[in-house]
Protein backbone atom coordinates (compact mmCIF):
# COMPACT_ATOMS: atom_id res chain seq x y z
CA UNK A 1 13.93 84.66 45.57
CA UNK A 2 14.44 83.86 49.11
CA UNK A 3 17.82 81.79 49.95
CA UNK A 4 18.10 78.61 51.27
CA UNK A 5 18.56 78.69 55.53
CA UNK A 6 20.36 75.11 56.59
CA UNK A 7 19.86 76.56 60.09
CA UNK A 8 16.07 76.19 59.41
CA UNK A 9 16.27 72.33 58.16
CA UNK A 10 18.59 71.28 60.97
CA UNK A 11 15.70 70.75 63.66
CA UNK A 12 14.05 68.50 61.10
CA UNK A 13 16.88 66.52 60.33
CA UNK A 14 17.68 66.03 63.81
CA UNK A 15 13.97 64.56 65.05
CA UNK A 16 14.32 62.48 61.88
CA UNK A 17 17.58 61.29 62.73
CA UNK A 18 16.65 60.44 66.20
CA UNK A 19 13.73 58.68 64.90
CA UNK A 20 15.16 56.24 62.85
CA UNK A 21 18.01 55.27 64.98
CA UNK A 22 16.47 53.68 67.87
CA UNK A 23 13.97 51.30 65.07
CA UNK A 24 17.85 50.65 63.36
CA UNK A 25 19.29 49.74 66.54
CA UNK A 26 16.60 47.90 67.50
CA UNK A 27 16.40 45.34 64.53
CA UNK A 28 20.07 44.68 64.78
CA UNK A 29 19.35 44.07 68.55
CA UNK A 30 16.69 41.56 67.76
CA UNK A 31 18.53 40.06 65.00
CA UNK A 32 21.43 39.42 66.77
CA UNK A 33 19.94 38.24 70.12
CA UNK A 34 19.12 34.58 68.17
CA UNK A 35 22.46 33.86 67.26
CA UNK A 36 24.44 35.45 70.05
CA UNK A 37 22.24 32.81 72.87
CA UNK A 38 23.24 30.15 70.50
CA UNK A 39 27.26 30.81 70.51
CA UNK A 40 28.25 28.44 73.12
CA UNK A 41 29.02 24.69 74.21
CA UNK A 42 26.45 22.43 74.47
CA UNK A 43 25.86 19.11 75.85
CA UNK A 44 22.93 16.73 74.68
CA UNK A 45 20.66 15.67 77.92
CA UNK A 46 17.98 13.69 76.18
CA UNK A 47 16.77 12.67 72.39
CA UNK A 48 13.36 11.62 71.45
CA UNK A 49 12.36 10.35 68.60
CA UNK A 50 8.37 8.79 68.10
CA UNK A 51 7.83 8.61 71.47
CA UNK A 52 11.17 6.71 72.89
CA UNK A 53 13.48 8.71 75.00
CA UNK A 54 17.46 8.18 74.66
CA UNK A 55 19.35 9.82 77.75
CA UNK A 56 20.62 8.13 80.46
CA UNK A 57 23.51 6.72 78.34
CA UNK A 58 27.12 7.75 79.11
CA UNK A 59 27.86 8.01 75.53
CA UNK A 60 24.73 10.06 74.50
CA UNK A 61 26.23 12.70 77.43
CA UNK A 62 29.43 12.74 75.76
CA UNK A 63 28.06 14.40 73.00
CA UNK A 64 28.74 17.78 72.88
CA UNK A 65 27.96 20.67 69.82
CA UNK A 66 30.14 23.98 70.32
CA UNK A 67 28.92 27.05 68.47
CA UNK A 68 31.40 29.49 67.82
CA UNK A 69 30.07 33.41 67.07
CA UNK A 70 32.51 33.08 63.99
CA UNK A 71 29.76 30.76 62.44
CA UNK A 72 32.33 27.73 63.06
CA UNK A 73 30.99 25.15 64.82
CA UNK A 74 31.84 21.65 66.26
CA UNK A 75 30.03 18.83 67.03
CA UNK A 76 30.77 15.04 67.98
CA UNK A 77 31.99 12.87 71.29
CA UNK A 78 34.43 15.20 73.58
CA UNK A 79 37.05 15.53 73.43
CA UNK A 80 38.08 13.37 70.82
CA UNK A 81 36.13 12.83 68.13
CA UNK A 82 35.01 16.64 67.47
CA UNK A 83 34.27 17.19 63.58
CA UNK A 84 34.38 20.80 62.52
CA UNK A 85 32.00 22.42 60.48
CA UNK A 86 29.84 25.61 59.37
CA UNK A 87 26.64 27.00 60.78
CA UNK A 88 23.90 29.12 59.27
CA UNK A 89 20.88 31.05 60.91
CA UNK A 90 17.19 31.61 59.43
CA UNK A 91 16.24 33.77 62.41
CA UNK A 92 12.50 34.25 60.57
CA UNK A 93 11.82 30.55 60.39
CA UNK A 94 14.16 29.71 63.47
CA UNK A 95 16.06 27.16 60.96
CA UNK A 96 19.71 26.39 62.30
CA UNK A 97 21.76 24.58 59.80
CA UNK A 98 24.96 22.81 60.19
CA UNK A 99 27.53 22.09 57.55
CA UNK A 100 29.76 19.12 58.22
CA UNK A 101 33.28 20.20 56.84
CA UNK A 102 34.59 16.39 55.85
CA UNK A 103 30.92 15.40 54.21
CA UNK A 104 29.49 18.73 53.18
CA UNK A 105 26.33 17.56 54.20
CA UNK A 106 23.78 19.56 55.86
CA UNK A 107 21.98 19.43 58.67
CA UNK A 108 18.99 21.78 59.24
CA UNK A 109 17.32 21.88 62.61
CA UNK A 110 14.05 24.07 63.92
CA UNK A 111 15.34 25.97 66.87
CA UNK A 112 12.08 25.14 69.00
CA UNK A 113 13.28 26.68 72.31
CA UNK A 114 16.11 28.45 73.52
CA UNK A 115 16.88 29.71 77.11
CA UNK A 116 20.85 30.66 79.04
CA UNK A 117 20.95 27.08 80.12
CA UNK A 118 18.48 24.92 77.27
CA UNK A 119 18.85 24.38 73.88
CA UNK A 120 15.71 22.15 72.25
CA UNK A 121 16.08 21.64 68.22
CA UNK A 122 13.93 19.45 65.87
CA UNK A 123 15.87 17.62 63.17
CA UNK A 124 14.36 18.77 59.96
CA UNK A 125 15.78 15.80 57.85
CA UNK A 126 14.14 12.38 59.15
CA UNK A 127 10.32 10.95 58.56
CA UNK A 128 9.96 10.63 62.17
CA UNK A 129 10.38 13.90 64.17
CA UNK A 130 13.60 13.98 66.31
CA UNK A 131 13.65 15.99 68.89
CA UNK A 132 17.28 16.62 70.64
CA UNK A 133 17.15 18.71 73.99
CA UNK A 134 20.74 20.12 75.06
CA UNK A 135 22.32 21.57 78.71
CA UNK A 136 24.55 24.21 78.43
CA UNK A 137 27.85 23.08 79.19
């Protein structure tokens, strides 16, 4: 009966090993690349909403939505009347949601473009698409 050699098995285990690393790095990479562009401030620039544009007005501008990488976020007219809140990430179907702390209502949006400076979501929740674009701030 011949005796087990480790010193034969390590080559294996080391092409296996460096095999399946770089595919593990690389999904946490690619999972992570979503919601790290999103953690920042953000200031709306326009809103449409069946076909009419909203942007030009001062309060519209002074909305801003801050997303934290602690999944905190907070949203409202800067710098006074920020309301904290929650956020939430279905990187498959590109589904942000927010959680509004005082109402515990939720508001899911389709993340339909993201760049370093633009932000473009589609409110999920009303009959009539509404599209809100954001600046980075």
């Amino acid at each position: 009966m011949e005796k087990f050699n480790l010193t034969r098995l390590f080559p294996t285990c080391t092409l296996l090993f460096l095999l399946i690393t770089p595919s593990c790095i690389s999904q946490t990479l690619t999972t992570d690349v979503l919601s790290t562009s999103l953690c920042r401030a953000w200031r709306i620039q326009k809103i449409v909403q069946d076909e009419k544009i909203s942007g030009n007005e001062s309060q519209l501008n002074d909305f801003v939505l801050i997303i934290h990488s602690d999944h905190s976020v907070q949203q409202g007219m800067s710098p006074d009347g920020l309301i904290s809140g929650t956020w939430m990430l279905d990187e498959e179907k590109r589904i942000f949601t927010v959680k509004d702390n005082e109402t515990g209502s939720l508001y899911p949006m389709k993340i339909l473009s993201i760049t370093a400076d633009s932000l473009i979501l589609q409110d999920q929740s009303p009959s009539e698409p509404l599209t809100i674009f954001y600046l980075a701030n």
